[in-house]
PDB file of N, CA and C in Angstrom:
ATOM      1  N   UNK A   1      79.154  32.410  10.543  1.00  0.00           N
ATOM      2  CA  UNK A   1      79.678  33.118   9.393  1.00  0.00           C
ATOM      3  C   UNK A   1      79.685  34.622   9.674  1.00  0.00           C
ATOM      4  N   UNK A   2      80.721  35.132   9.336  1.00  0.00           N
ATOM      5  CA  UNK A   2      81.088  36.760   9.667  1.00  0.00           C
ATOM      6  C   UNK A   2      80.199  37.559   9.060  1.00  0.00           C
ATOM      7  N   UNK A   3      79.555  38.373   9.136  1.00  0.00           N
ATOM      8  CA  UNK A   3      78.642  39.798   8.117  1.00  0.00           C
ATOM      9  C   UNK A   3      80.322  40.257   7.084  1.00  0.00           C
ATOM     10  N   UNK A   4      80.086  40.155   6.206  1.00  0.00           N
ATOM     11  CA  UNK A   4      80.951  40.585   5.081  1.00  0.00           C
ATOM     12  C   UNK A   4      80.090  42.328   4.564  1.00  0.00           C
ATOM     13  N   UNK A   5      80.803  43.264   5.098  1.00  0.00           N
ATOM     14  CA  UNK A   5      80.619  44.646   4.569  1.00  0.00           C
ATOM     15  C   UNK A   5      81.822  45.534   4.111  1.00  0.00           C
ATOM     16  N   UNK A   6      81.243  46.218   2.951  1.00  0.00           N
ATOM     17  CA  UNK A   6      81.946  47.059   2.055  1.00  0.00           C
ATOM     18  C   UNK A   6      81.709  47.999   2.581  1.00  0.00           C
ATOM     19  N   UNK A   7      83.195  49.211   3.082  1.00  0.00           N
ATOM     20  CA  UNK A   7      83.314  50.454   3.469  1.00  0.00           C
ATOM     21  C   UNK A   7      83.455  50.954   2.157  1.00  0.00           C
ATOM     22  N   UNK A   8      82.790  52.326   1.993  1.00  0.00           N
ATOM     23  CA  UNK A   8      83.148  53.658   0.990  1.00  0.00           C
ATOM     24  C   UNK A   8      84.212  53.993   1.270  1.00  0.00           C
ATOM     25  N   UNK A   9      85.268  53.958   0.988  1.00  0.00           N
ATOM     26  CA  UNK A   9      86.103  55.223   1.027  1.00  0.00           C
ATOM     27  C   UNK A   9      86.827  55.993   0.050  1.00  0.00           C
ATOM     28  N   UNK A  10      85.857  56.066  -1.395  1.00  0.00           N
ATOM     29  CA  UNK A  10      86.591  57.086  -2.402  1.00  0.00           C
ATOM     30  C   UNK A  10      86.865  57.860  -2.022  1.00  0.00           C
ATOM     31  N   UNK A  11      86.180  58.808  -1.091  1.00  0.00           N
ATOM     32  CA  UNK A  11      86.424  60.409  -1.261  1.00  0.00           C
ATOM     33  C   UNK A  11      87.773  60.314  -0.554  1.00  0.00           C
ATOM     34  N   UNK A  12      88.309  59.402   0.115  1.00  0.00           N
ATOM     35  CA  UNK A  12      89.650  59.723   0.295  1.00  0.00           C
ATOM     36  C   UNK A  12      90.782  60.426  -0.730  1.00  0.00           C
ATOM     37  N   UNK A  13      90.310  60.070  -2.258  1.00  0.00           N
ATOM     38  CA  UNK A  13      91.038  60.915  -2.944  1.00  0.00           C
ATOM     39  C   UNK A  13      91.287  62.305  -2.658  1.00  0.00           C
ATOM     40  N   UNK A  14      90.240  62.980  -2.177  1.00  0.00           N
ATOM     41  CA  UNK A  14      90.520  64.283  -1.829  1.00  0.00           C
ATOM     42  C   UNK A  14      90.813  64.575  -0.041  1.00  0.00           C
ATOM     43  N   UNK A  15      91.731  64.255   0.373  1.00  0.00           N
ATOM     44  CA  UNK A  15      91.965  64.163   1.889  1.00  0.00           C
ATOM     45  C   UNK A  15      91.743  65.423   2.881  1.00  0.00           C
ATOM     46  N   UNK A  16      91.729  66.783   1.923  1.00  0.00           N
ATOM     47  CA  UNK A  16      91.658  68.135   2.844  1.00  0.00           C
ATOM     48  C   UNK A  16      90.261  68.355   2.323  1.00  0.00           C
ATOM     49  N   UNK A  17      89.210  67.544   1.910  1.00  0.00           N
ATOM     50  CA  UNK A  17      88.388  67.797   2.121  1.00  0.00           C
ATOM     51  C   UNK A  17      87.192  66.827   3.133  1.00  0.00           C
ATOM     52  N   UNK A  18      85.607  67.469   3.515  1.00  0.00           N
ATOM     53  CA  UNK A  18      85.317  66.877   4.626  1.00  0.00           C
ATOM     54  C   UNK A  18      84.950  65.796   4.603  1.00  0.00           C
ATOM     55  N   UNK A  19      84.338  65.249   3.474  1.00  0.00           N
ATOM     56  CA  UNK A  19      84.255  63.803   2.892  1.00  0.00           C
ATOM     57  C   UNK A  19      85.404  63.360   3.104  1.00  0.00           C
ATOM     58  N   UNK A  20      86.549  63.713   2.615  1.00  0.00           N
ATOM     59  CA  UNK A  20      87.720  62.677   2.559  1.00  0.00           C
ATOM     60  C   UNK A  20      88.408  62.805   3.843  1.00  0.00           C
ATOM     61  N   UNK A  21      87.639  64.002   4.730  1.00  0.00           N
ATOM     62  CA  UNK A  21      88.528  64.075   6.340  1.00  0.00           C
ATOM     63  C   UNK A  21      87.513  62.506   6.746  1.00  0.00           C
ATOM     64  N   UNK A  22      86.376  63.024   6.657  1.00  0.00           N
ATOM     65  CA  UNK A  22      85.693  61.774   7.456  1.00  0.00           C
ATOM     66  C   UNK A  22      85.554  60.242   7.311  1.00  0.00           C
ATOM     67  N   UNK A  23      85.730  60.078   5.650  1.00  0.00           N
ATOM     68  CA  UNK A  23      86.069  58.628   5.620  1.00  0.00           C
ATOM     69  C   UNK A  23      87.650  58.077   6.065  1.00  0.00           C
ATOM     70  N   UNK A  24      88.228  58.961   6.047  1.00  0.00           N
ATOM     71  CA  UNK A  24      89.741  58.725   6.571  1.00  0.00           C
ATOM     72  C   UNK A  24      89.356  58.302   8.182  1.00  0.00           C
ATOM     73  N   UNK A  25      89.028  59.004   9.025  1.00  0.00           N
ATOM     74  CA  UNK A  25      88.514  58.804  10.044  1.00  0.00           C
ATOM     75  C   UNK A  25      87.718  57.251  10.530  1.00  0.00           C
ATOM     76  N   UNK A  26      86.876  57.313   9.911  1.00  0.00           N
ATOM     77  CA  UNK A  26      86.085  55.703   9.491  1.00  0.00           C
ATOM     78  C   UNK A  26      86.982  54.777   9.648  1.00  0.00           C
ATOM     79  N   UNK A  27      87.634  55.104   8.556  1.00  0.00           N
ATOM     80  CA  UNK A  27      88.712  54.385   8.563  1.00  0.00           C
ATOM     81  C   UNK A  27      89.557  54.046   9.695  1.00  0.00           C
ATOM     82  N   UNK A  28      89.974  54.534  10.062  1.00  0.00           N
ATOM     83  CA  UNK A  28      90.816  54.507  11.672  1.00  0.00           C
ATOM     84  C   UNK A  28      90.006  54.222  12.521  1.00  0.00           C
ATOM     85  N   UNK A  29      89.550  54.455  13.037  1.00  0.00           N
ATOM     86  CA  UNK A  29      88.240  53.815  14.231  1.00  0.00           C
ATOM     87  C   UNK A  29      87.868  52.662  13.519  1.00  0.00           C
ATOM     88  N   UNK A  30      87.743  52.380  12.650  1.00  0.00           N
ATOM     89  CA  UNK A  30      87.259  50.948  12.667  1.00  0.00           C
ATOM     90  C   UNK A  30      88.238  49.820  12.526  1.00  0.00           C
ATOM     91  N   UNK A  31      89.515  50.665  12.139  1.00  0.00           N
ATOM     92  CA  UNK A  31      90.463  49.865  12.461  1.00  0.00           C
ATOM     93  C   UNK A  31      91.168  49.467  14.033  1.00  0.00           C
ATOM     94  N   UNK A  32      90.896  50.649  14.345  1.00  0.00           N
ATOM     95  CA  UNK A  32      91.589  50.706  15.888  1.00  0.00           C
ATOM     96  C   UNK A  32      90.513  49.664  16.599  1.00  0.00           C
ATOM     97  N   UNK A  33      89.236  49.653  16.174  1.00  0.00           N
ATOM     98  CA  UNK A  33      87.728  48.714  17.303  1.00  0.00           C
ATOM     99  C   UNK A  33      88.468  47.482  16.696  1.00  0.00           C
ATOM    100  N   UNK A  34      88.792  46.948  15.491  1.00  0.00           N
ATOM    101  CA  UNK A  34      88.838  45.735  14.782  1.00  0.00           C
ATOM    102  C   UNK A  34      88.433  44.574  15.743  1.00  0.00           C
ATOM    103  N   UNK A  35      86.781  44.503  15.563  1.00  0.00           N
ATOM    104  CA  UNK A  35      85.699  43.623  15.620  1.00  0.00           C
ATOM    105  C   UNK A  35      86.034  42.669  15.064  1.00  0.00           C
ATOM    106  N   UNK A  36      86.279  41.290  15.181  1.00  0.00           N
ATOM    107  CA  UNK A  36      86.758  40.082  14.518  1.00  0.00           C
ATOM    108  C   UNK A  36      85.042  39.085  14.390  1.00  0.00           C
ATOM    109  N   UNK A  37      84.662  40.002  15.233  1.00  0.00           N
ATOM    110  CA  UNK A  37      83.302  39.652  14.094  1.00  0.00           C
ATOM    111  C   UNK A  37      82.559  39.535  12.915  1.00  0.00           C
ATOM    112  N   UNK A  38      83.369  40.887  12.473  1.00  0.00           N
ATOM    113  CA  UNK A  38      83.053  41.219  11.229  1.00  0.00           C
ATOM    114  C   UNK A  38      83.752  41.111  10.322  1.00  0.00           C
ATOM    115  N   UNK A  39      84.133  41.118   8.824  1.00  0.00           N
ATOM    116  CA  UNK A  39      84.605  40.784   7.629  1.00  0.00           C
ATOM    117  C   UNK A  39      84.635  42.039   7.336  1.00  0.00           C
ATOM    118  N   UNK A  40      85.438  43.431   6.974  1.00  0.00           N
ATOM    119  CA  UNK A  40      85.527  44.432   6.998  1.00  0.00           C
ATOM    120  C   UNK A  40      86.032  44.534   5.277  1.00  0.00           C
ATOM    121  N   UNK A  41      85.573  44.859   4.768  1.00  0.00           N
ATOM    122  CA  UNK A  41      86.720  45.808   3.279  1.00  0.00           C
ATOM    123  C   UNK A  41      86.342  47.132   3.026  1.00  0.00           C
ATOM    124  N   UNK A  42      87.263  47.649   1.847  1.00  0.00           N
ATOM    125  CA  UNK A  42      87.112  49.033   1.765  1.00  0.00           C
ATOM    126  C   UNK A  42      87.203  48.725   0.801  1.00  0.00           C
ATOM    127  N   UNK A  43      86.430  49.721  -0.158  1.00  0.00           N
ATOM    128  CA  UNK A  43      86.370  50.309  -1.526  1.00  0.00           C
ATOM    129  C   UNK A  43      86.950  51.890  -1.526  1.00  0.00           C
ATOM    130  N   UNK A  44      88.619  52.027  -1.842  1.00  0.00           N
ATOM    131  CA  UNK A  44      89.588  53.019  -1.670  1.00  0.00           C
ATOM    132  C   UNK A  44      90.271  53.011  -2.952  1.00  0.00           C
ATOM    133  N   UNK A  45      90.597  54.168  -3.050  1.00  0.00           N
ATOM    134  CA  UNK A  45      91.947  54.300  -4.339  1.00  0.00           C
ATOM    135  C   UNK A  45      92.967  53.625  -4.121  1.00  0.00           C
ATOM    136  N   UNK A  46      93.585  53.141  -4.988  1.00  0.00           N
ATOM    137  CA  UNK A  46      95.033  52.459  -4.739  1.00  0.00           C
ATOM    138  C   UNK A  46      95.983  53.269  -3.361  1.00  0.00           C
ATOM    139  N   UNK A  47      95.842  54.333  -3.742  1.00  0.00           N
ATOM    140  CA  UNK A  47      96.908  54.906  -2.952  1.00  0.00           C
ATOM    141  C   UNK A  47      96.633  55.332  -1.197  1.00  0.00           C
ATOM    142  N   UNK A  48      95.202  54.318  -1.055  1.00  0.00           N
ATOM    143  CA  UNK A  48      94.980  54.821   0.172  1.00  0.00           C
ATOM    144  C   UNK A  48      95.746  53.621   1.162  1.00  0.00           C
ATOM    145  N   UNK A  49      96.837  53.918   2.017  1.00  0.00           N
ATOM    146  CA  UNK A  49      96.742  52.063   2.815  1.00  0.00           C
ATOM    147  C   UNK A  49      96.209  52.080   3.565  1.00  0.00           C
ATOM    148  N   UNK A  50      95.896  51.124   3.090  1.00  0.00           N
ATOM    149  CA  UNK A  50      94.497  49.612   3.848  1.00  0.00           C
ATOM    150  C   UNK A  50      94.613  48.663   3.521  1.00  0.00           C
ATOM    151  N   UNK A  51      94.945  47.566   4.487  1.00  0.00           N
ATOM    152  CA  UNK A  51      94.087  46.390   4.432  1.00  0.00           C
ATOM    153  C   UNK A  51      92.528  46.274   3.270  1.00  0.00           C
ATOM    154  N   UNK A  52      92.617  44.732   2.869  1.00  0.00           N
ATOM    155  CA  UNK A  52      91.263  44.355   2.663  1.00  0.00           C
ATOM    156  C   UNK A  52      90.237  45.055   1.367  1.00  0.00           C
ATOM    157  N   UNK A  53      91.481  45.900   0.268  1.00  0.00           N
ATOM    158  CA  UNK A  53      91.144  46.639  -0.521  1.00  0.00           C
ATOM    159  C   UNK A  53      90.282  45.922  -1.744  1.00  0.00           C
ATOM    160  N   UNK A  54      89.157  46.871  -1.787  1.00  0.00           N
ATOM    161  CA  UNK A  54      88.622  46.814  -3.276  1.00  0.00           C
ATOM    162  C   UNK A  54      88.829  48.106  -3.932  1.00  0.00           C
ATOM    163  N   UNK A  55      89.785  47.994  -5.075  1.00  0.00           N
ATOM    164  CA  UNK A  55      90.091  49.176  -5.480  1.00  0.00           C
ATOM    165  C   UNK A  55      89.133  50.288  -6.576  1.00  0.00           C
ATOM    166  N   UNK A  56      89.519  51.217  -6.249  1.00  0.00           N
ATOM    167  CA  UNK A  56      89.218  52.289  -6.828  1.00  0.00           C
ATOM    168  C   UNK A  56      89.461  52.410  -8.275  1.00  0.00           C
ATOM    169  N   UNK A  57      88.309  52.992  -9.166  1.00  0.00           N
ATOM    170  CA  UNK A  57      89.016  53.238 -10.573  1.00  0.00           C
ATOM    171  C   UNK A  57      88.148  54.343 -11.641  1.00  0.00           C
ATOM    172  N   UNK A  58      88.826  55.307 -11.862  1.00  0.00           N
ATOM    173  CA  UNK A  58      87.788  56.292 -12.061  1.00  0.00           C
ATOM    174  C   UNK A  58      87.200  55.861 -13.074  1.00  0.00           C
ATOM    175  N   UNK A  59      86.655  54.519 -14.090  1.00  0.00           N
ATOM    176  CA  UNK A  59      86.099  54.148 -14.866  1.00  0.00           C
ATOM    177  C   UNK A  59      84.495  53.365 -14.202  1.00  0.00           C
ATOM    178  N   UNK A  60      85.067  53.537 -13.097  1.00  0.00           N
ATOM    179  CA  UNK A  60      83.323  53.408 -12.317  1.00  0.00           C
ATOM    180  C   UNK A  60      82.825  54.485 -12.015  1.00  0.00           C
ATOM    181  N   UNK A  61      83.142  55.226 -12.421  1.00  0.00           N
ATOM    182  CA  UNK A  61      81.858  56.200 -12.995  1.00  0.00           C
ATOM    183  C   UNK A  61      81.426  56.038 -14.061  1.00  0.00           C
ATOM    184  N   UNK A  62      81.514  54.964 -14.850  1.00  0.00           N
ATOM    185  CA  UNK A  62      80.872  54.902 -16.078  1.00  0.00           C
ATOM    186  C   UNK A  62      80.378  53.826 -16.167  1.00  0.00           C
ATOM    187  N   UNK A  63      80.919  52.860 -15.419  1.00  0.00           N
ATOM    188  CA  UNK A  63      80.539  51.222 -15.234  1.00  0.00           C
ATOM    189  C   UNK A  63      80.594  50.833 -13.723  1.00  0.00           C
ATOM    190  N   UNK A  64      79.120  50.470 -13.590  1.00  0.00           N
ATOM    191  CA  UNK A  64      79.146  50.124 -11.993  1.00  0.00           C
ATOM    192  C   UNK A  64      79.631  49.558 -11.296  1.00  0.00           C
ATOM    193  N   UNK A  65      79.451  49.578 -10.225  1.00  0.00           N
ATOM    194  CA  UNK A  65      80.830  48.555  -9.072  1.00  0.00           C
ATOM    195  C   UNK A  65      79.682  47.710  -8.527  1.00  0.00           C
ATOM    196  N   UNK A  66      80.093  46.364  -8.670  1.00  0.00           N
ATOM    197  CA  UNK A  66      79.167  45.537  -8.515  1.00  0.00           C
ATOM    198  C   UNK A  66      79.222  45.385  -6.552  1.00  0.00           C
ATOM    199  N   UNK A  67      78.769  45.170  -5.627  1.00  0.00           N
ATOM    200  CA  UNK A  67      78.609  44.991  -4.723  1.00  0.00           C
ATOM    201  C   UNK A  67      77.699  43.506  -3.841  1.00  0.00           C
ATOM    202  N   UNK A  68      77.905  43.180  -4.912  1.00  0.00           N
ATOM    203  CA  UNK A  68      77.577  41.503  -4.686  1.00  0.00           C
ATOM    204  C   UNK A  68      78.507  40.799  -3.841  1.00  0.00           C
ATOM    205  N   UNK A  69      78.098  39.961  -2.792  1.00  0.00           N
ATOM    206  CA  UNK A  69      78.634  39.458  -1.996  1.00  0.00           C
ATOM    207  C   UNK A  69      78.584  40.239  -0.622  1.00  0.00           C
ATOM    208  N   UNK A  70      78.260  41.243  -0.274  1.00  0.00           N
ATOM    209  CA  UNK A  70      77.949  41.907   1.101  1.00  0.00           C
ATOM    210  C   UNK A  70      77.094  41.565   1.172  1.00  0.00           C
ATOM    211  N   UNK A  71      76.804  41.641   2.690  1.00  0.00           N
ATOM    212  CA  UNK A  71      75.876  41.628   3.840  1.00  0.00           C
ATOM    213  C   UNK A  71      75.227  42.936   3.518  1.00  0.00           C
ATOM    214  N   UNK A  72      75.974  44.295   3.786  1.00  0.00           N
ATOM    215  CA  UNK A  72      76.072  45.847   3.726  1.00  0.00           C
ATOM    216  C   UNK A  72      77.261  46.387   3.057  1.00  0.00           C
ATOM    217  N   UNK A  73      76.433  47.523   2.883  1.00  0.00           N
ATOM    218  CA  UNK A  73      77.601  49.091   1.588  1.00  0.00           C
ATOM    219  C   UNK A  73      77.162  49.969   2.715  1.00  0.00           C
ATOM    220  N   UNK A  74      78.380  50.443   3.301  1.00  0.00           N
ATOM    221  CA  UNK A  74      78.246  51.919   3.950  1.00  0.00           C
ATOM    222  C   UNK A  74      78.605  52.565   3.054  1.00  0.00           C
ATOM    223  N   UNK A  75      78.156  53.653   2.509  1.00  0.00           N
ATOM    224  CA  UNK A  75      78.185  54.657   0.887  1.00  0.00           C
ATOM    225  C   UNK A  75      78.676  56.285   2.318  1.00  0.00           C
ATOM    226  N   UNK A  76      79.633  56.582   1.887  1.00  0.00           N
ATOM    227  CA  UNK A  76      79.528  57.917   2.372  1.00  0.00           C
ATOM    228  C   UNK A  76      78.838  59.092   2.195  1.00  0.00           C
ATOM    229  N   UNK A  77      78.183  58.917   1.345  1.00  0.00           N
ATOM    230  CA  UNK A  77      77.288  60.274   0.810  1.00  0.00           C
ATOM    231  C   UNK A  77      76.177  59.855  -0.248  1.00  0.00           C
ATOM    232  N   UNK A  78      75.191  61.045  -0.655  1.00  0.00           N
ATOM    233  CA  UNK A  78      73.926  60.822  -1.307  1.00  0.00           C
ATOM    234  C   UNK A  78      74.436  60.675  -2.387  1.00  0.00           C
ATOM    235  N   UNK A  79      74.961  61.161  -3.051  1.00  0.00           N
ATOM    236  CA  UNK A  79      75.411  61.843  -4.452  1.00  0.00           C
ATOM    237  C   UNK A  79      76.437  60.605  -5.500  1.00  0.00           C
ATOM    238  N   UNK A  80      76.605  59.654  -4.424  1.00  0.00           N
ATOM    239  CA  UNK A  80      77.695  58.345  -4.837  1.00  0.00           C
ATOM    240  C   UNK A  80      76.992  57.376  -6.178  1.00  0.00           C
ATOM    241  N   UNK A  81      77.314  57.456  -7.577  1.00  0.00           N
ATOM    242  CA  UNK A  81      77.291  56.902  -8.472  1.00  0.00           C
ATOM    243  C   UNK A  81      78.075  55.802  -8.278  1.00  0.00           C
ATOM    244  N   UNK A  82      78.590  55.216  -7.827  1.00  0.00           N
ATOM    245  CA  UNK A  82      79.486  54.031  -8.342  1.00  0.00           C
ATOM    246  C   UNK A  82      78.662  52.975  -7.801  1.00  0.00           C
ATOM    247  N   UNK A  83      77.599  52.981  -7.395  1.00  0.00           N
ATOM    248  CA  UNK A  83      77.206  51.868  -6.813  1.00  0.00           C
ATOM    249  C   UNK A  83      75.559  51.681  -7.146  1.00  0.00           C
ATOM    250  N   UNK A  84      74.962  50.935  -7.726  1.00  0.00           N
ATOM    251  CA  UNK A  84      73.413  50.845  -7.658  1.00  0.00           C
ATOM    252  C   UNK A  84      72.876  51.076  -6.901  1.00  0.00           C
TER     253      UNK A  84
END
């Protein structure tokens, strides 16, 4: 059975910034390695393309994003509310 993990990638909303330079990045390298080992998704805004989306919605900031069913949450940063 594959490790099933959830990538961060909100901060892509803001793309000229360094959060959203670096999960963009993430993004690409882990697409370009694509490990068929692994079960890969992203947690992205609609408007980011990707594969394998769990979408984005600025009402999780008010109501949590459940993360049930991973193995692992790579969270891009300290400061990330959307997730317990």
């Amino acid at each position: 059975m594959k490790p099933r993990i959830l990538i961060d990638l909100e901060r892509t909303r803001y793309p000229y910034s360094g959060l959203g330079y670096y999960g963009h990045a993430l993004a690409r390298g882990l697409q370009e390695a694509r490990d068929p080992s692994l079960d890969l998704h992203y947690y992205a805004p609609t408007s980011y393309p990707i594969d394998n989306r769990k979408p984005f919605s600025p009402l999780h900031s008010l109501l949590s994003v459940q993360a049930k069913g991973y193995d692992l949450v790579h969270i891009t940063h300290q400061r990330q509310h959307y997730f317990p």
